[in-house]
PDB file of N, CA and C in Angstrom:
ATOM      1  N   UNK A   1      19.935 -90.072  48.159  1.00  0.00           N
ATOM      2  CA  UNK A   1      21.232 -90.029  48.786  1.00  0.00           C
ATOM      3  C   UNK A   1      21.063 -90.361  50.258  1.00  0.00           C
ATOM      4  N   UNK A   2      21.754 -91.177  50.487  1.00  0.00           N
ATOM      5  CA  UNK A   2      21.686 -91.366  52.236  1.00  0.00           C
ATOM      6  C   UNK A   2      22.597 -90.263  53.295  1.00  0.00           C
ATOM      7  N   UNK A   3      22.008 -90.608  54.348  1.00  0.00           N
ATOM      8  CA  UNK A   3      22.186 -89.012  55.603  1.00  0.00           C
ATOM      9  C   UNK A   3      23.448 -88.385  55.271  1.00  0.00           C
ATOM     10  N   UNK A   4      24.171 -89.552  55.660  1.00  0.00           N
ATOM     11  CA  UNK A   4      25.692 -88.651  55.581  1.00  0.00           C
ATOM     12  C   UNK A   4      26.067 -87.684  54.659  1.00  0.00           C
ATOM     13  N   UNK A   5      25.524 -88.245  53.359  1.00  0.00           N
ATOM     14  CA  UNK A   5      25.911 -87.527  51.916  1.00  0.00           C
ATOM     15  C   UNK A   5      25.265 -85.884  52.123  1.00  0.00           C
ATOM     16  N   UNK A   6      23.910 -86.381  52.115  1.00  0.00           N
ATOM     17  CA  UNK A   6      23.257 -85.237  52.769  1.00  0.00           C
ATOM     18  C   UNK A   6      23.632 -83.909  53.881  1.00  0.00           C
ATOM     19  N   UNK A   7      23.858 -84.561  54.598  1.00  0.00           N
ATOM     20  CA  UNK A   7      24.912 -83.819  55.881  1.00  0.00           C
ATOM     21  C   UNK A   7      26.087 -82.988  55.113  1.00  0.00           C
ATOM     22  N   UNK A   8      26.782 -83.786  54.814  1.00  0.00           N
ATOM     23  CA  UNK A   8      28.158 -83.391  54.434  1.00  0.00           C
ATOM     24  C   UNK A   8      27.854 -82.061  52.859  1.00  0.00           C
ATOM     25  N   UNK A   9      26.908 -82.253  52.221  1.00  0.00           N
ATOM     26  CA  UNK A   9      26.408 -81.215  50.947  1.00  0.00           C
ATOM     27  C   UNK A   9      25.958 -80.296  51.266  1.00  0.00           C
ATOM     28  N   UNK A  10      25.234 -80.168  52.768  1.00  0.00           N
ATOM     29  CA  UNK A  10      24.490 -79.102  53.041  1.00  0.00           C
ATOM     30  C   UNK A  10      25.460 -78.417  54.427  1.00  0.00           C
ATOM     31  N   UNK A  11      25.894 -79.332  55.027  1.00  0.00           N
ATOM     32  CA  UNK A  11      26.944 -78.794  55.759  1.00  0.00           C
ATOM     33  C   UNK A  11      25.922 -78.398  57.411  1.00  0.00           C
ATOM     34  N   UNK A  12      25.394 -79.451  57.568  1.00  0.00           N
ATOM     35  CA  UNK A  12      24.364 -79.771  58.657  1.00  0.00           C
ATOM     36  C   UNK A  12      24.657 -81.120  58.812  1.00  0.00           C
ATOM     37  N   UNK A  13      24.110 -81.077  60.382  1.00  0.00           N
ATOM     38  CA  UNK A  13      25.160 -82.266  60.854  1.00  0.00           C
ATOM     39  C   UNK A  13      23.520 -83.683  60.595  1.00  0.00           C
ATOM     40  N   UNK A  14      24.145 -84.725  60.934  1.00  0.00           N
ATOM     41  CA  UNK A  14      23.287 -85.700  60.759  1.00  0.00           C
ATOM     42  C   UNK A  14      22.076 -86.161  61.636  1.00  0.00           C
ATOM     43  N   UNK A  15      22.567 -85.187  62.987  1.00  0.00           N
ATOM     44  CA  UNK A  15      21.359 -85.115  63.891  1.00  0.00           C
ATOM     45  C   UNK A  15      19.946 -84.165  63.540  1.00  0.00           C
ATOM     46  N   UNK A  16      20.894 -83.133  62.954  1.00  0.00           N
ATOM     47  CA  UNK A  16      20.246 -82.121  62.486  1.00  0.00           C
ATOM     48  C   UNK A  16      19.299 -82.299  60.957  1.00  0.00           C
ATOM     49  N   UNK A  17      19.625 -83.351  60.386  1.00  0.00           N
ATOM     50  CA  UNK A  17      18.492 -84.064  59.611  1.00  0.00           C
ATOM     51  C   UNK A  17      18.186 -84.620  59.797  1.00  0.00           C
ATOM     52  N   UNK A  18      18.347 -85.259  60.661  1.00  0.00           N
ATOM     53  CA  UNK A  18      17.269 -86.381  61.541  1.00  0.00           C
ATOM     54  C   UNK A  18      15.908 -85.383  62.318  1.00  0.00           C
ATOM     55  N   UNK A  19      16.467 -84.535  63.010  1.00  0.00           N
ATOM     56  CA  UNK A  19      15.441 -83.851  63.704  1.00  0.00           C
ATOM     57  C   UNK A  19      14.802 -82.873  62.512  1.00  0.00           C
ATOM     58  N   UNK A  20      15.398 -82.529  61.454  1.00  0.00           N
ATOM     59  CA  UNK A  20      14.142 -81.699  60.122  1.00  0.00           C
ATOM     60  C   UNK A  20      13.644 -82.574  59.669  1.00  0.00           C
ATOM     61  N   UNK A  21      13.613 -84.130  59.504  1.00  0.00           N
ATOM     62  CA  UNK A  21      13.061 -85.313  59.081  1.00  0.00           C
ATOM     63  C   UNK A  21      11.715 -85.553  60.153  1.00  0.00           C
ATOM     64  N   UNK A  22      12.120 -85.360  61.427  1.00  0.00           N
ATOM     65  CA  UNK A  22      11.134 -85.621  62.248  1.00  0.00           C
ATOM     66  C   UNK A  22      10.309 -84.451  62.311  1.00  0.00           C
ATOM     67  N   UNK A  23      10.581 -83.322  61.916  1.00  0.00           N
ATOM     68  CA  UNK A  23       9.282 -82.320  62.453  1.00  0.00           C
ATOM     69  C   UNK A  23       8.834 -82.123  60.956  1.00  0.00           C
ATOM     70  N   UNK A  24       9.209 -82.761  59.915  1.00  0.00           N
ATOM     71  CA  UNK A  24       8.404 -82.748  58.979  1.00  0.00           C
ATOM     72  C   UNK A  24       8.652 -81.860  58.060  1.00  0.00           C
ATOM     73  N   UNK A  25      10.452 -81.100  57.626  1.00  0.00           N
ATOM     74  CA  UNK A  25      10.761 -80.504  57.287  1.00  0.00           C
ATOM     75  C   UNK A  25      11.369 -81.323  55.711  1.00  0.00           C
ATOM     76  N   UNK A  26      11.692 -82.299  56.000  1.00  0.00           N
ATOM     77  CA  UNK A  26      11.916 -82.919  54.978  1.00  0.00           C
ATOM     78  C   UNK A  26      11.688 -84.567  54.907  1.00  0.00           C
ATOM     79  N   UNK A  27      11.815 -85.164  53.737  1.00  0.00           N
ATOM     80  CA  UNK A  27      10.906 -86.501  53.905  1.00  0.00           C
ATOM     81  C   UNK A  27      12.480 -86.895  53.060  1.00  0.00           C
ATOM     82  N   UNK A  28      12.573 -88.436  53.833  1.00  0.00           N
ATOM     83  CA  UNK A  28      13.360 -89.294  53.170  1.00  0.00           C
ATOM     84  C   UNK A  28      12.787 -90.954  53.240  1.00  0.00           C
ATOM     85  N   UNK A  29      12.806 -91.874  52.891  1.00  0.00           N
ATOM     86  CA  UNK A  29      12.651 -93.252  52.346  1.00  0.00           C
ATOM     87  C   UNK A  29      13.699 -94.321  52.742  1.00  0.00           C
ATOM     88  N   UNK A  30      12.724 -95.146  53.881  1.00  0.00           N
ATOM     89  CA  UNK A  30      13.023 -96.131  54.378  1.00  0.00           C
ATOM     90  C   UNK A  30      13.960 -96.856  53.280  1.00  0.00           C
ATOM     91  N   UNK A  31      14.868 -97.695  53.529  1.00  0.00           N
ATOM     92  CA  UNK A  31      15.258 -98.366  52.453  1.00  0.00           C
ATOM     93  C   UNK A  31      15.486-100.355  53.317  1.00  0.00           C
ATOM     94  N   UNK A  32      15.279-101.120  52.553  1.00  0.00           N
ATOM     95  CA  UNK A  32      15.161-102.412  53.551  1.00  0.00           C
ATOM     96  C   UNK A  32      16.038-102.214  54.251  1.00  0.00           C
ATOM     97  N   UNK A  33      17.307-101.981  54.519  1.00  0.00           N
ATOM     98  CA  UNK A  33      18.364-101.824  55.194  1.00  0.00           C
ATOM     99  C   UNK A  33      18.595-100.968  56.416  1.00  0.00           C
ATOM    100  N   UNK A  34      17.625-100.085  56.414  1.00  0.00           N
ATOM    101  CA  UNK A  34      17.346 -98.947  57.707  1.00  0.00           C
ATOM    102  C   UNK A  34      17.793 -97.808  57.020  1.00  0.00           C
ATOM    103  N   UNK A  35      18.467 -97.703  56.294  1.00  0.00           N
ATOM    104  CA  UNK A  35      19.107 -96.823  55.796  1.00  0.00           C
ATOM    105  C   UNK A  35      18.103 -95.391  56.022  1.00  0.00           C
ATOM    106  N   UNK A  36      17.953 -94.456  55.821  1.00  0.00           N
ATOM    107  CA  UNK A  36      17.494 -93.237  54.719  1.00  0.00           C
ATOM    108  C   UNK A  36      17.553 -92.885  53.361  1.00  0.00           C
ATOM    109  N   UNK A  37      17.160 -92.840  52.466  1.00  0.00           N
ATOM    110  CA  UNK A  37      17.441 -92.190  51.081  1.00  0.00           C
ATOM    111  C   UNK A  37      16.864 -90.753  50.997  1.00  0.00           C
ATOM    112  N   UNK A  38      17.237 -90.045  50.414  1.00  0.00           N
ATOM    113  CA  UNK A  38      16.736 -88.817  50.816  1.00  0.00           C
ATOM    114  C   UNK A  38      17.068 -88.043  49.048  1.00  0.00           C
ATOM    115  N   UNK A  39      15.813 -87.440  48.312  1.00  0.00           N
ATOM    116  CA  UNK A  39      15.906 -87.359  47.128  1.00  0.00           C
ATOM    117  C   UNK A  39      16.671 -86.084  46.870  1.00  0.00           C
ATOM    118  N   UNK A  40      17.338 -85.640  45.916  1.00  0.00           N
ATOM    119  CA  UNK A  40      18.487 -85.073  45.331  1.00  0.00           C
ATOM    120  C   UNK A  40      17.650 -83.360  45.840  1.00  0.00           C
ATOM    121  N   UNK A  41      16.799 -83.227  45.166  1.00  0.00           N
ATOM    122  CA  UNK A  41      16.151 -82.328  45.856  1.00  0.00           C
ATOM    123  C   UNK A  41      16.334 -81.644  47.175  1.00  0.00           C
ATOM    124  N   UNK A  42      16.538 -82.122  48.007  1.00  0.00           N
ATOM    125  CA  UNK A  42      16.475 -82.274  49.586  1.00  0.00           C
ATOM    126  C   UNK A  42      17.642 -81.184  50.062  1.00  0.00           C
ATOM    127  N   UNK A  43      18.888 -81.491  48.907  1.00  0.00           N
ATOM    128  CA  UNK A  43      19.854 -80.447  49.389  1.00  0.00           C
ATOM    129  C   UNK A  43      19.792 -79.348  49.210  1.00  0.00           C
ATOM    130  N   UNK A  44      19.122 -78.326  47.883  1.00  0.00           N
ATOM    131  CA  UNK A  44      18.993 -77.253  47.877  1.00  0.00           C
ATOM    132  C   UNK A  44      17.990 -76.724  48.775  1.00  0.00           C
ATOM    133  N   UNK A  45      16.588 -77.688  49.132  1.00  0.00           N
ATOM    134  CA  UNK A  45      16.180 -77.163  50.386  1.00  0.00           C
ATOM    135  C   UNK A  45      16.083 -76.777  51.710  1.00  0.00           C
ATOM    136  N   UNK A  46      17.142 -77.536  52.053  1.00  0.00           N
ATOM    137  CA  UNK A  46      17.951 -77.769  53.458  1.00  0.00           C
ATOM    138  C   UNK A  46      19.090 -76.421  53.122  1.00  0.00           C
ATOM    139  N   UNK A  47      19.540 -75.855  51.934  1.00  0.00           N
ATOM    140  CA  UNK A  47      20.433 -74.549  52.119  1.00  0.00           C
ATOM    141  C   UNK A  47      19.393 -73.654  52.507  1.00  0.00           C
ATOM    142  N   UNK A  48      17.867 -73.812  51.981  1.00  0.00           N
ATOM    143  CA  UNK A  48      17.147 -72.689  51.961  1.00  0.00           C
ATOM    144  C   UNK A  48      16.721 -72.411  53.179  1.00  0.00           C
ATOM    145  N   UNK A  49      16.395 -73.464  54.235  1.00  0.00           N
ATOM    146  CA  UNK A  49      15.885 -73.620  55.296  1.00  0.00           C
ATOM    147  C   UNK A  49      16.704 -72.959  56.210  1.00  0.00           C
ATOM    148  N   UNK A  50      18.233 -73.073  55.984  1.00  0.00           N
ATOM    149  CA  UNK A  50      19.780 -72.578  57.051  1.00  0.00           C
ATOM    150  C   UNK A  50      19.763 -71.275  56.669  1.00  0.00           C
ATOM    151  N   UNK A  51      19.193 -70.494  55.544  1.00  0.00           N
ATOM    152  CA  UNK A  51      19.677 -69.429  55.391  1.00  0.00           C
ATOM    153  C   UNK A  51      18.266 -68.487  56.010  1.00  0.00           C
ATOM    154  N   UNK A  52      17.223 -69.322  55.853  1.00  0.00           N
ATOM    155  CA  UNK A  52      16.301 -68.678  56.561  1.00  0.00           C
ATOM    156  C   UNK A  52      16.237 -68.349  57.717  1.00  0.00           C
ATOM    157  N   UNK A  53      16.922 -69.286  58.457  1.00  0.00           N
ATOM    158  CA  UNK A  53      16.858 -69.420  59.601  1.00  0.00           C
ATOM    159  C   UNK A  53      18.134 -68.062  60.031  1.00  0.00           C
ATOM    160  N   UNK A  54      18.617 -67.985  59.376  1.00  0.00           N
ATOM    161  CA  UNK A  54      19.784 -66.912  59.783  1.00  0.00           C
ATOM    162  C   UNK A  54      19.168 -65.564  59.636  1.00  0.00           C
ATOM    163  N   UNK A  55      17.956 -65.714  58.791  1.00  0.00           N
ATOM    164  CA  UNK A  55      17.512 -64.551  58.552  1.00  0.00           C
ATOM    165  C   UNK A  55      16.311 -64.130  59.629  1.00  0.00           C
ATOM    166  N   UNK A  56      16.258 -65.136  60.458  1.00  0.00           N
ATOM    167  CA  UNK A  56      15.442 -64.796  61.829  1.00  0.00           C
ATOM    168  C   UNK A  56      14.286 -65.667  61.831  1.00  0.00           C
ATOM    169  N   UNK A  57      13.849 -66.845  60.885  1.00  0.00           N
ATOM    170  CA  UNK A  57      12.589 -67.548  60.725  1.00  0.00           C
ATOM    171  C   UNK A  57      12.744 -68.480  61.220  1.00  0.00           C
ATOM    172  N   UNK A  58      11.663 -68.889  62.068  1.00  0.00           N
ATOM    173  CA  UNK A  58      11.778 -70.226  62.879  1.00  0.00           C
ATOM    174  C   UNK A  58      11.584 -71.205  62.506  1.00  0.00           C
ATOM    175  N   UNK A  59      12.124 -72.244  62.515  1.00  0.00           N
ATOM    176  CA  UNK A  59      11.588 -73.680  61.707  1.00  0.00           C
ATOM    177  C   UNK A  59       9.797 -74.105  61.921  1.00  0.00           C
ATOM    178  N   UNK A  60       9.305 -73.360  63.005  1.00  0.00           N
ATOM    179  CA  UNK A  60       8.035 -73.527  62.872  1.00  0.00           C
ATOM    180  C   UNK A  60       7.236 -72.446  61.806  1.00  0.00           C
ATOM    181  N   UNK A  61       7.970 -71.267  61.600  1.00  0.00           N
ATOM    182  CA  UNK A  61       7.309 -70.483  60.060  1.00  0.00           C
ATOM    183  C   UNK A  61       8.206 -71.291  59.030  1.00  0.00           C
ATOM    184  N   UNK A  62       8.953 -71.745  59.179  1.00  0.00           N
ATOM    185  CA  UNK A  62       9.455 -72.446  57.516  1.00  0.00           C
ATOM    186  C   UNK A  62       8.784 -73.832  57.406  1.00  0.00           C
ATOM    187  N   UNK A  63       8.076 -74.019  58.298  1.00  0.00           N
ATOM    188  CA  UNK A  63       7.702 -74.971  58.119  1.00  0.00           C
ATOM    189  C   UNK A  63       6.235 -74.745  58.191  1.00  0.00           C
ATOM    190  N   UNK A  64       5.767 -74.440  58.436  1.00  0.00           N
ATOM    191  CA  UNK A  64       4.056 -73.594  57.835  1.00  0.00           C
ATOM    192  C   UNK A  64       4.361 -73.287  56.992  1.00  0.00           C
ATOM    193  N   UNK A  65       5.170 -72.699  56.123  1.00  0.00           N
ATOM    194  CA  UNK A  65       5.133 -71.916  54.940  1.00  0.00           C
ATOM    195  C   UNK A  65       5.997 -73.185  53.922  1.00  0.00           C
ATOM    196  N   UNK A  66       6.530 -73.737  54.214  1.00  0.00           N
ATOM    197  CA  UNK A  66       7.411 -75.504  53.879  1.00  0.00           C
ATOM    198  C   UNK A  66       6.634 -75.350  51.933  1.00  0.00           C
ATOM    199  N   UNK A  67       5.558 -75.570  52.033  1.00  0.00           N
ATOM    200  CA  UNK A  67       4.605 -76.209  50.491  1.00  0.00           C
ATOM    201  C   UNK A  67       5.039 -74.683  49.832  1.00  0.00           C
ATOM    202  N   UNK A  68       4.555 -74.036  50.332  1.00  0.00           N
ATOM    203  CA  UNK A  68       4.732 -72.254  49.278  1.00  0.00           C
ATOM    204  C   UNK A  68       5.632 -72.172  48.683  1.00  0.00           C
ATOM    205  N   UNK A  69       6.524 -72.191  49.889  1.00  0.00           N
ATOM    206  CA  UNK A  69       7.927 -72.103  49.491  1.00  0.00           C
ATOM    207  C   UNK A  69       8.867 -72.963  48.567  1.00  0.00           C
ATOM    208  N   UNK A  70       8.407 -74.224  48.548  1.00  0.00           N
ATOM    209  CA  UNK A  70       8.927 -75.358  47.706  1.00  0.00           C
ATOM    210  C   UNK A  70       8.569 -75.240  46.522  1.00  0.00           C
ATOM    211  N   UNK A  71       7.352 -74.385  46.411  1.00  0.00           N
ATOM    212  CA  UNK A  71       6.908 -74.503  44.515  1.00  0.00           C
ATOM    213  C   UNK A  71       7.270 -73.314  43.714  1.00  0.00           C
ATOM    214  N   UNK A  72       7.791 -72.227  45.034  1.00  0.00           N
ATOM    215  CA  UNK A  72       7.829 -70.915  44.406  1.00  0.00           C
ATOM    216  C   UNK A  72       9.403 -70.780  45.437  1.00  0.00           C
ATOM    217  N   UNK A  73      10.195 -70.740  45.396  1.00  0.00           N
ATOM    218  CA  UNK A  73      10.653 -70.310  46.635  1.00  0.00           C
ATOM    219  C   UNK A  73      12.109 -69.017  46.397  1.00  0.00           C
ATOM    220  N   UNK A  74      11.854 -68.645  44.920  1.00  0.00           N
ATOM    221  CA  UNK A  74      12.833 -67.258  44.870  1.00  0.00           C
ATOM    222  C   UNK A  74      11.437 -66.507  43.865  1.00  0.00           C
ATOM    223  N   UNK A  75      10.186 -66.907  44.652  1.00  0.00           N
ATOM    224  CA  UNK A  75       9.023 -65.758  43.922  1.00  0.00           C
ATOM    225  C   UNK A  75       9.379 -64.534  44.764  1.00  0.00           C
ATOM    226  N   UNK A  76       9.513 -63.444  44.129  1.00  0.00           N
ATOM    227  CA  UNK A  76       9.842 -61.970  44.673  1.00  0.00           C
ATOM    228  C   UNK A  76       8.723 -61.692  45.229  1.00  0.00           C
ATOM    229  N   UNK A  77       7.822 -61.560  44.915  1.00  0.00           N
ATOM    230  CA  UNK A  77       6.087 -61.550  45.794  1.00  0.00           C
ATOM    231  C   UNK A  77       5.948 -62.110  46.531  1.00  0.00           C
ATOM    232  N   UNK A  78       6.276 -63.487  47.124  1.00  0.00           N
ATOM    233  CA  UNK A  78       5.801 -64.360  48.124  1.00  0.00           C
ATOM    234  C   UNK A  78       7.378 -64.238  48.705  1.00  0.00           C
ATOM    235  N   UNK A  79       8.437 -64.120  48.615  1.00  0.00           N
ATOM    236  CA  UNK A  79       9.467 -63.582  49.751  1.00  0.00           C
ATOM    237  C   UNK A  79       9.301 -61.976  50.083  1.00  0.00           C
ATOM    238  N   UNK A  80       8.896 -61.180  49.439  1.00  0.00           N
ATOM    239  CA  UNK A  80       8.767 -59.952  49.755  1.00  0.00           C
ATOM    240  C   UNK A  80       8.003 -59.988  51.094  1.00  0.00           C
ATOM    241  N   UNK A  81       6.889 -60.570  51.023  1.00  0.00           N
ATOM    242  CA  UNK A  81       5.466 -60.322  52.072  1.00  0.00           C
ATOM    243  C   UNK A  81       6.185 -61.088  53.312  1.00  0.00           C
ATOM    244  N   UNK A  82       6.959 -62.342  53.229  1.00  0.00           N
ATOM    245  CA  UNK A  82       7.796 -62.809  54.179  1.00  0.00           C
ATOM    246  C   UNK A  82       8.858 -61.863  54.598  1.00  0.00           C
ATOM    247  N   UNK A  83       9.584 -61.200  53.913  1.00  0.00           N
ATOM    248  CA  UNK A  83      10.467 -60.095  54.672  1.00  0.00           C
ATOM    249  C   UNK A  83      10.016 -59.219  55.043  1.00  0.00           C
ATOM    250  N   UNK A  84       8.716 -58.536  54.581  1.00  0.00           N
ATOM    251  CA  UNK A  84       7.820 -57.202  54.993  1.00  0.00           C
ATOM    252  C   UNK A  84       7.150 -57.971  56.315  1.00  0.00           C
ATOM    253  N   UNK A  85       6.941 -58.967  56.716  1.00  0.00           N
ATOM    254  CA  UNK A  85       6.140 -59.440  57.747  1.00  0.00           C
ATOM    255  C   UNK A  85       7.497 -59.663  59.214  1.00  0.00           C
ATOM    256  N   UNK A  86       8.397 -60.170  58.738  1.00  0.00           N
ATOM    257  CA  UNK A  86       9.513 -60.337  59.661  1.00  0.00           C
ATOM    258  C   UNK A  86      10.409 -58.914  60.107  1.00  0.00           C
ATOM    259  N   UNK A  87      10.709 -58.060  58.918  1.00  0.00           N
ATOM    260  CA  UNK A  87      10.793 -56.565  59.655  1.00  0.00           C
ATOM    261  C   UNK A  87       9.617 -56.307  60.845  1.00  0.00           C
ATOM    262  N   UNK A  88       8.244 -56.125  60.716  1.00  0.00           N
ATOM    263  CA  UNK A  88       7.330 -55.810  61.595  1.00  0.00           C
ATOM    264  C   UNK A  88       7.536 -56.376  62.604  1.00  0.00           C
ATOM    265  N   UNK A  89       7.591 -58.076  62.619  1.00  0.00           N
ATOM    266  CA  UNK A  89       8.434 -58.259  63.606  1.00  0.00           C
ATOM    267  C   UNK A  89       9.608 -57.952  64.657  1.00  0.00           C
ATOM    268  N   UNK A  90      10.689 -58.011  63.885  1.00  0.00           N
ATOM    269  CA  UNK A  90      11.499 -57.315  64.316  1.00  0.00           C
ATOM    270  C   UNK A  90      11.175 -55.892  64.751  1.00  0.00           C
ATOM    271  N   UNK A  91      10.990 -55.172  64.358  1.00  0.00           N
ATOM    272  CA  UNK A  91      10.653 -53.786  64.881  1.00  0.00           C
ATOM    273  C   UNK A  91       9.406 -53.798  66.179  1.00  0.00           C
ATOM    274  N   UNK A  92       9.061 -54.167  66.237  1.00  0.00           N
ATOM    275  CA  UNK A  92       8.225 -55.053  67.377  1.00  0.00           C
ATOM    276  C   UNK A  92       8.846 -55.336  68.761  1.00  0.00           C
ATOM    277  N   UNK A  93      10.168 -56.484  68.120  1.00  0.00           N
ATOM    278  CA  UNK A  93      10.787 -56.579  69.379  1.00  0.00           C
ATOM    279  C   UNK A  93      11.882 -55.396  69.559  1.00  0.00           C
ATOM    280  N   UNK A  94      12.202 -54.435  68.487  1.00  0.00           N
ATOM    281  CA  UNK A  94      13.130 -53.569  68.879  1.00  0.00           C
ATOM    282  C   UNK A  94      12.286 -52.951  69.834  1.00  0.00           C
ATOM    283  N   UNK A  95      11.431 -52.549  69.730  1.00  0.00           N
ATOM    284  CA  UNK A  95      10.898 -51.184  70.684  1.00  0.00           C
ATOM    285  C   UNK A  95      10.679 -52.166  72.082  1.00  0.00           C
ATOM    286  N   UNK A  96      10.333 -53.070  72.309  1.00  0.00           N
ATOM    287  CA  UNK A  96      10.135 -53.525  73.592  1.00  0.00           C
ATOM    288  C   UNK A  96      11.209 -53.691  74.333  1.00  0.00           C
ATOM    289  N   UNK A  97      12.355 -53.921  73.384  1.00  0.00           N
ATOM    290  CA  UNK A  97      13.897 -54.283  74.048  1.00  0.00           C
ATOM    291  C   UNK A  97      14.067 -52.452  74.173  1.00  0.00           C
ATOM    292  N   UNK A  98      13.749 -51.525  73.836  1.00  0.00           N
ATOM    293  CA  UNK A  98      14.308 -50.233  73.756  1.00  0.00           C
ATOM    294  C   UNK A  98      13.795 -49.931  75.121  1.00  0.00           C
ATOM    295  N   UNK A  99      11.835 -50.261  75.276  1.00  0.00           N
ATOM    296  CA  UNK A  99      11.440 -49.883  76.383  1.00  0.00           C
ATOM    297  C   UNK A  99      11.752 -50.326  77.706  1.00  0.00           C
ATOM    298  N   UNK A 100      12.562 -51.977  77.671  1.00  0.00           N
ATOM    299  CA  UNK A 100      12.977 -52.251  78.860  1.00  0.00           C
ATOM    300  C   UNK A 100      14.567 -51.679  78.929  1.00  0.00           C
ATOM    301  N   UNK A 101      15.059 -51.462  77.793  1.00  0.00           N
ATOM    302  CA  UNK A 101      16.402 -50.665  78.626  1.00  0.00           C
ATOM    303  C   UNK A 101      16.202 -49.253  79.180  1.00  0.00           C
ATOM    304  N   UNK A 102      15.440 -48.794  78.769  1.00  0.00           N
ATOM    305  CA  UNK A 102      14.880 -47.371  79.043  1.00  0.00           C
ATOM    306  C   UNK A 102      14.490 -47.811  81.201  1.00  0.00           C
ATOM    307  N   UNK A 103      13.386 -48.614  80.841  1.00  0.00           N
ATOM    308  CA  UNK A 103      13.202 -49.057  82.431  1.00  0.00           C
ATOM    309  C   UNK A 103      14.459 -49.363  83.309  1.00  0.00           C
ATOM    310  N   UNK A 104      15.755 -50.031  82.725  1.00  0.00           N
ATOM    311  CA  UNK A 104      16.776 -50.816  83.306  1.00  0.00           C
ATOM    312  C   UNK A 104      17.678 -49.325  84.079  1.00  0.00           C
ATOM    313  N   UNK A 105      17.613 -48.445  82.494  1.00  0.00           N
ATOM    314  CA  UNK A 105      18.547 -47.839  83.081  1.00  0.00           C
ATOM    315  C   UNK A 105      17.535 -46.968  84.277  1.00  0.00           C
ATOM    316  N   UNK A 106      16.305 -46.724  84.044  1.00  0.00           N
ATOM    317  CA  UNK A 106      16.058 -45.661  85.023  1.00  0.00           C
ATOM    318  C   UNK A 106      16.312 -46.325  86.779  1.00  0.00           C
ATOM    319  N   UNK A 107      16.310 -47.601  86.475  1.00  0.00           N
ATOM    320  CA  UNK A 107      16.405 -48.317  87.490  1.00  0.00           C
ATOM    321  C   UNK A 107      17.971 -48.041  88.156  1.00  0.00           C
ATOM    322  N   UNK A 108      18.845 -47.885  87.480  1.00  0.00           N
ATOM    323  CA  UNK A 108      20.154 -47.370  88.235  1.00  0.00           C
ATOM    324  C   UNK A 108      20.985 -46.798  88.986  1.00  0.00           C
ATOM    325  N   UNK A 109      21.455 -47.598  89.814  1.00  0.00           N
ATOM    326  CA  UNK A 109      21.365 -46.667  91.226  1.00  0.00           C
ATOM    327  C   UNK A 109      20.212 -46.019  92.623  1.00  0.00           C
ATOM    328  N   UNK A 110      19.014 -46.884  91.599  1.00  0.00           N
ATOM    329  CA  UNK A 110      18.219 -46.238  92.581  1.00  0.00           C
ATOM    330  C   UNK A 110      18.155 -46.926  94.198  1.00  0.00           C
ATOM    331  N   UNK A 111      19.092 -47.771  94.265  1.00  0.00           N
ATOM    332  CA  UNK A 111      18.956 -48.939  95.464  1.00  0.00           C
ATOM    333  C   UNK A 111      18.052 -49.559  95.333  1.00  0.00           C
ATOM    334  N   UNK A 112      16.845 -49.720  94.806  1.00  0.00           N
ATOM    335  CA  UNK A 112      15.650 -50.722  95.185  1.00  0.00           C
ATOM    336  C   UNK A 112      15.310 -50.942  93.653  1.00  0.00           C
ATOM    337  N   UNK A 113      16.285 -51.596  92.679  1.00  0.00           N
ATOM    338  CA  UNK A 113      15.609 -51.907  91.589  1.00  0.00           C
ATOM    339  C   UNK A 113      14.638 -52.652  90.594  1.00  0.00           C
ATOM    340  N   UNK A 114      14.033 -52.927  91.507  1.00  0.00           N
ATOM    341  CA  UNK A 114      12.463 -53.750  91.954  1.00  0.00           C
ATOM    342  C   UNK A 114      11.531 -52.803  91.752  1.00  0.00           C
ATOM    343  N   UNK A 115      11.387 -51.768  92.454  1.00  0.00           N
ATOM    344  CA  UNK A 115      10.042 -51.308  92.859  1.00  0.00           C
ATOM    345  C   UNK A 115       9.888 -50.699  91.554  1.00  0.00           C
ATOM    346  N   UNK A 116       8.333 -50.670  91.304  1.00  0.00           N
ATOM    347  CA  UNK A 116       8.227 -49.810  89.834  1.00  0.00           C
ATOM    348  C   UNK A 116       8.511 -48.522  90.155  1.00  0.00           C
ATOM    349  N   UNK A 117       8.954 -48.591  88.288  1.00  0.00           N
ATOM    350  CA  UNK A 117       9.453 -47.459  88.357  1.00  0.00           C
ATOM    351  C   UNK A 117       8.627 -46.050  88.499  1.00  0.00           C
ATOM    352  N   UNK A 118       9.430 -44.854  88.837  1.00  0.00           N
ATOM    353  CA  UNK A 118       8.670 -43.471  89.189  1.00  0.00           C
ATOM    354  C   UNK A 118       8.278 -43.844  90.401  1.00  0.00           C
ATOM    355  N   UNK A 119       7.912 -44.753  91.017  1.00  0.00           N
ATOM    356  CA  UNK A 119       7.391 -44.782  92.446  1.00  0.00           C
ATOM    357  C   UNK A 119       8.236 -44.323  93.859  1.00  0.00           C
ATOM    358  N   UNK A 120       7.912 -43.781  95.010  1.00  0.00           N
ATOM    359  CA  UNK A 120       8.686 -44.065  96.037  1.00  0.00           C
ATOM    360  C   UNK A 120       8.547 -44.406  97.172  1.00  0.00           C
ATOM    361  N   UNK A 121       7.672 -45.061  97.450  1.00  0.00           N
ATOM    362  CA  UNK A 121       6.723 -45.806  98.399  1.00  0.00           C
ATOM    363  C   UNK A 121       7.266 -47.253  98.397  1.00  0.00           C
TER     364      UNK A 121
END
């Protein structure tokens, strides 16, 4: 199927398969014409890729993980260890975002919200 079709099925714009084409997210076929062809396939992976991505995965882990995922990609074992690995994540950045509001607020009001904190020198 050429871009547009593509675009318009997955509901991603045509730049936006151009640039998953270029980082190697998906492969489509020169055609003499310049065209793209892009195999039927392509659309259910391109939903999988948008929904991942909503789910916090970066196109650089979906795309390290791109082959796994294509041969297995509703294996309950091999998405489990991907959601058990991205919570840790997440919980990761919760506490660091917790520890700098913790810093922000102690910082309040103190007039000099620069200097580290507890200090008064």
């Amino acid at each position: 199927m050429r871009i547009g079709e593509l675009a318009a099925r997955t509901g991603v714009s045509k730049d936006t398969v151009r640039f998953y084409e270029k980082i190697g997210l998906i492969e489509g076929d020169r055609r003499p014409n310049g065209y793209r062809d892009f195999p039927p396939e392509t659309v259910p992976w391109l939903r999988y890729v948008r929904t991942a991505q909503t789910l916090g995965f970066t196109l650089a882990e979906i795309g390290r993980l791109g082959a796994e995922l294509r041969e297995a990609p509703d294996s309950a074992e091999a998405l489990t260890a991907l959601f058990e690995e991205k919570i840790r994540i997440v919980d990761e950045r919760m506490a660091a975002l917790a520890a700098l509001r913790a810093d922000l607020a102690e910082r309040v009001g103190t007039g000099c919200p620069l200097r580290a904190a507890g200090r008064t020198d």
